[in-house]
PDB file of N, CA and C in Angstrom:
ATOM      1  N   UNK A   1     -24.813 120.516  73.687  1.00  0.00           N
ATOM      2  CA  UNK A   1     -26.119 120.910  74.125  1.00  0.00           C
ATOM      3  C   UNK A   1     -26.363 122.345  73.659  1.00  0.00           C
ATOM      4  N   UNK A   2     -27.072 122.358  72.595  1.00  0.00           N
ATOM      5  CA  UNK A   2     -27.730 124.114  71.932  1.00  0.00           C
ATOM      6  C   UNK A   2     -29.138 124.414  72.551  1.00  0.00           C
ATOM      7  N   UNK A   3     -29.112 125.568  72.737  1.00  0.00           N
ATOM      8  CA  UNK A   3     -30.714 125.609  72.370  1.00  0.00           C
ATOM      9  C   UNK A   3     -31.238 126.071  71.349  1.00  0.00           C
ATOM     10  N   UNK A   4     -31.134 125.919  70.396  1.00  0.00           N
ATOM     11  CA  UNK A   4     -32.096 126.044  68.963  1.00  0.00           C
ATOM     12  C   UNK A   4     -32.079 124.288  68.720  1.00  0.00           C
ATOM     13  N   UNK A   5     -31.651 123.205  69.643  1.00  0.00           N
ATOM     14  CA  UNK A   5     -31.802 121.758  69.332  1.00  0.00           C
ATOM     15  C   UNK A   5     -32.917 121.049  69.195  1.00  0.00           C
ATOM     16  N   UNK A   6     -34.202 121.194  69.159  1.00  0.00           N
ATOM     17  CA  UNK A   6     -35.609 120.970  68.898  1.00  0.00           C
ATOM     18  C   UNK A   6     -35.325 119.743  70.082  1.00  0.00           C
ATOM     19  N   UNK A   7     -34.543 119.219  70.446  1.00  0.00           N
ATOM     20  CA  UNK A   7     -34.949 117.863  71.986  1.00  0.00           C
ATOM     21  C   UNK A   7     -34.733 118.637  73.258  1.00  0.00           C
ATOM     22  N   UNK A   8     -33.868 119.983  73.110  1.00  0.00           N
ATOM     23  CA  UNK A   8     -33.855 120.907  73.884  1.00  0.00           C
ATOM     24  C   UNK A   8     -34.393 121.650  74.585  1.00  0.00           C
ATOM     25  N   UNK A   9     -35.586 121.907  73.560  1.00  0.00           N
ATOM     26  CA  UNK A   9     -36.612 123.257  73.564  1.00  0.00           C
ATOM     27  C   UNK A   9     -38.067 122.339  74.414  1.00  0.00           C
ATOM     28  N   UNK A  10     -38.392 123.572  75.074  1.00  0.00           N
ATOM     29  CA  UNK A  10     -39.619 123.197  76.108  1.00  0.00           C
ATOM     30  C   UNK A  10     -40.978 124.325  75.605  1.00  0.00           C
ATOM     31  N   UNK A  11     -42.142 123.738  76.000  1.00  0.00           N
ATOM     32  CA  UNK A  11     -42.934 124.401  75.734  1.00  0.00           C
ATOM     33  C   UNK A  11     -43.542 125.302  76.733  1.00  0.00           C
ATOM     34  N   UNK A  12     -43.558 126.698  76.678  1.00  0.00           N
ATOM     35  CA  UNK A  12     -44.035 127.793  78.137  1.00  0.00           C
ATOM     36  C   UNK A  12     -45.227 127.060  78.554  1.00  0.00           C
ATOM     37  N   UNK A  13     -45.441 127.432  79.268  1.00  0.00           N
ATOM     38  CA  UNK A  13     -46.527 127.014  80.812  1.00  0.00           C
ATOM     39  C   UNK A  13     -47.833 127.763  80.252  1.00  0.00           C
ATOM     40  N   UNK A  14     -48.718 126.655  80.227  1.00  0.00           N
ATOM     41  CA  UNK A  14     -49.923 127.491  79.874  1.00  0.00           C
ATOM     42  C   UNK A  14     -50.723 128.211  80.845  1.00  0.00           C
ATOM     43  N   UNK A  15     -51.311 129.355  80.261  1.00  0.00           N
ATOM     44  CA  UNK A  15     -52.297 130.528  81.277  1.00  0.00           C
ATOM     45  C   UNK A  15     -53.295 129.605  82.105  1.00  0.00           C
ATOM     46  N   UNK A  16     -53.906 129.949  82.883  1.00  0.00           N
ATOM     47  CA  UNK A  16     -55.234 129.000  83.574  1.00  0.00           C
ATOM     48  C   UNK A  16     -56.120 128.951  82.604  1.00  0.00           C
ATOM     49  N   UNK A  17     -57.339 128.437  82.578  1.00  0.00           N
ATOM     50  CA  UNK A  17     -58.507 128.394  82.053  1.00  0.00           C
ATOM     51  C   UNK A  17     -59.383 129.193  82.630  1.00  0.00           C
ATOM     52  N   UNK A  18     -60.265 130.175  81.921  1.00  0.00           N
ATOM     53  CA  UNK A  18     -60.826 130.917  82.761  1.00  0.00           C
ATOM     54  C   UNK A  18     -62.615 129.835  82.814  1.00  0.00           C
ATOM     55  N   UNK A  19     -62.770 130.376  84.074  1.00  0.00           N
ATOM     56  CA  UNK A  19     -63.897 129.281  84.450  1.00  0.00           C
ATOM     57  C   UNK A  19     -65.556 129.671  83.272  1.00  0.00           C
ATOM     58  N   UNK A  20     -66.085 128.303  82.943  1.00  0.00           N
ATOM     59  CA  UNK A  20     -67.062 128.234  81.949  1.00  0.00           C
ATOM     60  C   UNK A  20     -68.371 128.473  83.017  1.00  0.00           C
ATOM     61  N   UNK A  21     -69.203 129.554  81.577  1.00  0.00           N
ATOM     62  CA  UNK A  21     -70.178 130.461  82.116  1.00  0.00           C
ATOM     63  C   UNK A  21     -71.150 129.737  82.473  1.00  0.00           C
ATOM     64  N   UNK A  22     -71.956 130.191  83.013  1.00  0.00           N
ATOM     65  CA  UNK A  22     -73.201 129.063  83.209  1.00  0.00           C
ATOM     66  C   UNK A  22     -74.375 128.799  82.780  1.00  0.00           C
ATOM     67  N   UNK A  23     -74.754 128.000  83.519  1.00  0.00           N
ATOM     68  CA  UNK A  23     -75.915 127.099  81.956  1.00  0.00           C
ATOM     69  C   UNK A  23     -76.284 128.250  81.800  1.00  0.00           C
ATOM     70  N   UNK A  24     -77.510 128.239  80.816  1.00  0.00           N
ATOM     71  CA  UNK A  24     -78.439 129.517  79.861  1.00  0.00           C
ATOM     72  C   UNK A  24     -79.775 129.017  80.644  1.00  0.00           C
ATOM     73  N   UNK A  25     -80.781 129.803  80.980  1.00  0.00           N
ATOM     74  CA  UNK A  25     -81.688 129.887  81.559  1.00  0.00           C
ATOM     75  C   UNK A  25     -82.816 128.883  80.712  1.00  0.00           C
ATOM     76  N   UNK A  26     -83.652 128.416  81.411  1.00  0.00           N
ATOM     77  CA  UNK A  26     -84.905 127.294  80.743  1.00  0.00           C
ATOM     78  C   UNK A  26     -85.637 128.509  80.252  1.00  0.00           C
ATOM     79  N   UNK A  27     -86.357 128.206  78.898  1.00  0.00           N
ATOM     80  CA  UNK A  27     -87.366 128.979  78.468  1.00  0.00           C
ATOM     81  C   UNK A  27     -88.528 128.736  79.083  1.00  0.00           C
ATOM     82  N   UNK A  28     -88.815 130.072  79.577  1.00  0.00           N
ATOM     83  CA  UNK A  28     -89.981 129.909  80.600  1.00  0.00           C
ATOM     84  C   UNK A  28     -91.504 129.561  79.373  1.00  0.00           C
ATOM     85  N   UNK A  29     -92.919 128.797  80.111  1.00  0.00           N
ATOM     86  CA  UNK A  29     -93.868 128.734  78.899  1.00  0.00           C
ATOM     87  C   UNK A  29     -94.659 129.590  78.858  1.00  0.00           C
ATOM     88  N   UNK A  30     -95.255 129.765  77.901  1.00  0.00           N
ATOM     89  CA  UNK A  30     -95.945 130.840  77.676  1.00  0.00           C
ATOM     90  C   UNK A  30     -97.565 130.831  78.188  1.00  0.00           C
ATOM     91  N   UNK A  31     -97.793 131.603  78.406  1.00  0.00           N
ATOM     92  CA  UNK A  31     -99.236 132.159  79.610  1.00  0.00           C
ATOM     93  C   UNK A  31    -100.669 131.238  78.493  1.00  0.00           C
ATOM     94  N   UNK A  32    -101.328 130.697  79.607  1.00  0.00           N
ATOM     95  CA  UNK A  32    -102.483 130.123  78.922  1.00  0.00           C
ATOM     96  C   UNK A  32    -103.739 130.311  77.804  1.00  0.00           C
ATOM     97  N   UNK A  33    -103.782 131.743  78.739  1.00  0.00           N
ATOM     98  CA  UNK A  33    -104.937 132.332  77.673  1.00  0.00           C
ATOM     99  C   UNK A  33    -104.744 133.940  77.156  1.00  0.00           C
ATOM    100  N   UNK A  34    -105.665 134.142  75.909  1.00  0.00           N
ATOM    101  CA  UNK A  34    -104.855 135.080  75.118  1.00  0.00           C
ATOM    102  C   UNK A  34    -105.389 136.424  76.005  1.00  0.00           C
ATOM    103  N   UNK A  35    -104.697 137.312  76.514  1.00  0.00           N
ATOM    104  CA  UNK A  35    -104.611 138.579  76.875  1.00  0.00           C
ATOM    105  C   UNK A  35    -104.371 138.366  78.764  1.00  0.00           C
ATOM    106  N   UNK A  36    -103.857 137.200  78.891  1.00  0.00           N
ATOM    107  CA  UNK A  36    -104.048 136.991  80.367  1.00  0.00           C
ATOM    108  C   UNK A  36    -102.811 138.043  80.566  1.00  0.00           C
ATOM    109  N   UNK A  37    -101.359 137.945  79.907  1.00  0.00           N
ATOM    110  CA  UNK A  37    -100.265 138.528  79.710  1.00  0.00           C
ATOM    111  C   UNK A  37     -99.917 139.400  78.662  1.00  0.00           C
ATOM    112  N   UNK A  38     -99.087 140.530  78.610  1.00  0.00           N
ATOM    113  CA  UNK A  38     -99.195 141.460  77.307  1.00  0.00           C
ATOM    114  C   UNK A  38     -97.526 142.282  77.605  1.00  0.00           C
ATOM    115  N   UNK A  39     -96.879 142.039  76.765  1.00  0.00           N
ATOM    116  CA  UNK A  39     -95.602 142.322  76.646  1.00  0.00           C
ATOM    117  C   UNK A  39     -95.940 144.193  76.195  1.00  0.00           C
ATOM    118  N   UNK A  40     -95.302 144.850  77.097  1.00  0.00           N
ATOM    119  CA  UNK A  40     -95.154 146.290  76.022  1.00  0.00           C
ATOM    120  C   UNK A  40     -93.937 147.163  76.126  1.00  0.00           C
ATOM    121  N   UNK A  41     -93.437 147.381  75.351  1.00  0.00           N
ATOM    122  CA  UNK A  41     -92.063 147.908  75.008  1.00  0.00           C
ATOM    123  C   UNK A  41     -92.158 149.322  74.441  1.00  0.00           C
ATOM    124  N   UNK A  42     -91.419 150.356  74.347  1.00  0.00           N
ATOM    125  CA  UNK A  42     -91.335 151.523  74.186  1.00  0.00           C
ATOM    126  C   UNK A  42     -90.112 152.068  73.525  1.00  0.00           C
ATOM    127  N   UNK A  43     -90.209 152.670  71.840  1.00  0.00           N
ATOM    128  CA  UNK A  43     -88.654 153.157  71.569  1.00  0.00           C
ATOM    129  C   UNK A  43     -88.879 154.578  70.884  1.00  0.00           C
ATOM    130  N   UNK A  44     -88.132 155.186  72.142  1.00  0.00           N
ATOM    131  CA  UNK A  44     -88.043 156.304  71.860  1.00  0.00           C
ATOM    132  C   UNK A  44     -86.832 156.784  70.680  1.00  0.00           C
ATOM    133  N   UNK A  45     -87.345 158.033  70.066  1.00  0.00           N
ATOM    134  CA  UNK A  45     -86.827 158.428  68.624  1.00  0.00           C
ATOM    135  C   UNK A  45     -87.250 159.135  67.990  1.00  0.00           C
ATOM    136  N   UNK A  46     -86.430 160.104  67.180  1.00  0.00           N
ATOM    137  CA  UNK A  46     -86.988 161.163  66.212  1.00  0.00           C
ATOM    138  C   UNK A  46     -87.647 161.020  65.212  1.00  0.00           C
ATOM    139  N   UNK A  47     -88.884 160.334  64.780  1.00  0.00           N
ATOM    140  CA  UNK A  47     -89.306 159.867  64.391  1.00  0.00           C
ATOM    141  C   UNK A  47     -89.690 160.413  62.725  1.00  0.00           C
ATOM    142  N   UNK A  48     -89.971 161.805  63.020  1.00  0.00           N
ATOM    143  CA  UNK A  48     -90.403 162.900  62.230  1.00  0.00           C
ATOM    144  C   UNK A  48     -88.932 163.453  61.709  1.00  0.00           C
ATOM    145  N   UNK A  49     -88.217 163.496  62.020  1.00  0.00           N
ATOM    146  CA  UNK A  49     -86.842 163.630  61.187  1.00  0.00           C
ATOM    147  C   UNK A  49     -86.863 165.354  61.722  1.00  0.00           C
ATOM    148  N   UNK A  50     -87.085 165.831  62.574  1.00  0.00           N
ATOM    149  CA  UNK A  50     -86.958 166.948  63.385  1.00  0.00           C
ATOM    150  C   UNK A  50     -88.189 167.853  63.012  1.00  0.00           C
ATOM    151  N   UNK A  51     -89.166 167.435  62.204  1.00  0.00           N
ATOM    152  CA  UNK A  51     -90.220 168.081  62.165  1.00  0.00           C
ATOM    153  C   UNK A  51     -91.328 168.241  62.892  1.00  0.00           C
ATOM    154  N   UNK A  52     -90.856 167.279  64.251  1.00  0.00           N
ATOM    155  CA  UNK A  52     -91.870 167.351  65.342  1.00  0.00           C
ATOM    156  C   UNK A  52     -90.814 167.108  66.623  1.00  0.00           C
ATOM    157  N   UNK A  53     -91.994 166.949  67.709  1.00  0.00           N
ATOM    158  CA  UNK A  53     -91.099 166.618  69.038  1.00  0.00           C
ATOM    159  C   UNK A  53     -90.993 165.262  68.955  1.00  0.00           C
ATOM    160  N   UNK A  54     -89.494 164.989  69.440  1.00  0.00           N
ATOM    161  CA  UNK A  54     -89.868 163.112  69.432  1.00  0.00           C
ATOM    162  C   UNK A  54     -90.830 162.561  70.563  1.00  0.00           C
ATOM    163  N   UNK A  55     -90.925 161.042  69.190  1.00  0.00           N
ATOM    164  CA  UNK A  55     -92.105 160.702  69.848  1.00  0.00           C
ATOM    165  C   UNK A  55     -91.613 159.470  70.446  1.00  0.00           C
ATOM    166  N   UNK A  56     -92.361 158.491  71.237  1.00  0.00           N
ATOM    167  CA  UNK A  56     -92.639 156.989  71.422  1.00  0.00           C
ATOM    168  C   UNK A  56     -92.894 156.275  71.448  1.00  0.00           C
ATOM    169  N   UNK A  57     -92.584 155.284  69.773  1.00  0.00           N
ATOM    170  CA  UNK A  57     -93.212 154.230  69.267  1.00  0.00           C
ATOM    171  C   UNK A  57     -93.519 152.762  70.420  1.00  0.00           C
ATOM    172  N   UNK A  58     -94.737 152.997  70.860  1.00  0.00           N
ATOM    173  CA  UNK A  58     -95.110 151.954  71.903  1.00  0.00           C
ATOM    174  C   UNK A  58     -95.652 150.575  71.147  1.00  0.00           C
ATOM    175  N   UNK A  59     -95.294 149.243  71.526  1.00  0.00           N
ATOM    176  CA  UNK A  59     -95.798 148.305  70.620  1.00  0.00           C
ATOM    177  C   UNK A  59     -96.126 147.213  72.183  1.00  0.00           C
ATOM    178  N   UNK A  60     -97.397 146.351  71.633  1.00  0.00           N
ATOM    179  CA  UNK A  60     -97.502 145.908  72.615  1.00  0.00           C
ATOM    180  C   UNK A  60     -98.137 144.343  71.928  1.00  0.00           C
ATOM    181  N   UNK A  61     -97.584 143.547  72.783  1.00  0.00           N
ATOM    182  CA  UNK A  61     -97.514 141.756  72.061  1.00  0.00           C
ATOM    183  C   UNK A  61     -98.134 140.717  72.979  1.00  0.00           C
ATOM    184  N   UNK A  62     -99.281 139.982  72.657  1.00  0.00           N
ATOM    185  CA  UNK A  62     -99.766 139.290  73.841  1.00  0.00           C
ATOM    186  C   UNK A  62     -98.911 137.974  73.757  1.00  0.00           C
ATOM    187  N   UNK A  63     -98.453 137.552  74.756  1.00  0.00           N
ATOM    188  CA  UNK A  63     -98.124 136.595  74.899  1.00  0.00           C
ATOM    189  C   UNK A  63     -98.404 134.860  74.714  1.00  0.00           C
ATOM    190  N   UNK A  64     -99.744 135.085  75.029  1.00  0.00           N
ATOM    191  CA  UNK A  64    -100.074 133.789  74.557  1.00  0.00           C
ATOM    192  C   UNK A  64    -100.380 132.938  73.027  1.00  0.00           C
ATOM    193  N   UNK A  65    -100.440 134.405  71.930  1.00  0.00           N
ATOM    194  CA  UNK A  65    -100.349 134.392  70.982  1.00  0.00           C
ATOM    195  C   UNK A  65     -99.162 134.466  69.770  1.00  0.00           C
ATOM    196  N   UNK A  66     -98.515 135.620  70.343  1.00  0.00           N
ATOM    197  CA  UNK A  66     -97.780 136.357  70.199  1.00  0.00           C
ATOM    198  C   UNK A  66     -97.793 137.195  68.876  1.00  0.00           C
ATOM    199  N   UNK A  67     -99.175 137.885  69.144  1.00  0.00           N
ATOM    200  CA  UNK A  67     -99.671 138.657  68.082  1.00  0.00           C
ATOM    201  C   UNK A  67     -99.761 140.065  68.756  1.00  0.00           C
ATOM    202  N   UNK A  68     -99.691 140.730  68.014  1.00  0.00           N
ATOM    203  CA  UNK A  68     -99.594 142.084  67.768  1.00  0.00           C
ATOM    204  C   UNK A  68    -100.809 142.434  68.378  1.00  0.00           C
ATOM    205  N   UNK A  69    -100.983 143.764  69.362  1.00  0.00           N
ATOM    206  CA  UNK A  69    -102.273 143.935  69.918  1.00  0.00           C
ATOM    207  C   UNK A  69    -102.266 145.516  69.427  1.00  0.00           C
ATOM    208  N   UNK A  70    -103.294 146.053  68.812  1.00  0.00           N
ATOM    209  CA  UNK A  70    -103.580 147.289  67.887  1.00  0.00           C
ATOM    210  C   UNK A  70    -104.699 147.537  68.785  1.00  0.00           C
TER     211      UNK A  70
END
């Protein structure tokens, strides 16, 4: 009886499973009519490359379209 005998040898004990994440959220639908809803986001940044004060590129997206509102 060796142990380097391959009928010998056992395989280590496996780790647990760590528990699976959960579902992913339903895509909610999008709003009926155009401007009822309006997404607006803000990114701040040096925009001017230090030749000014930074600024904050504001962009704003209607939802029911999802077009660009200028």
């Amino acid at each position: 009886m060796s142990l380097t005998d391959p009928e010998q040898r056992r395989e280590p004990p496996k780790a647990p499973r760590a528990p699976k994440p959960p579902p992913t959220r339903q895509r909610r639908l999008r709003s009926g009519a155009e401007g009822m809803m309006v997404q607006i986001d803000g990114s701040p940044h040096d925009w001017l490359e230090g030749r000014a004060a930074k600024m904050c590129l504001i962009g704003v997206i209607d939802d029911a379209t999802n077009g660009a509102l200028i």
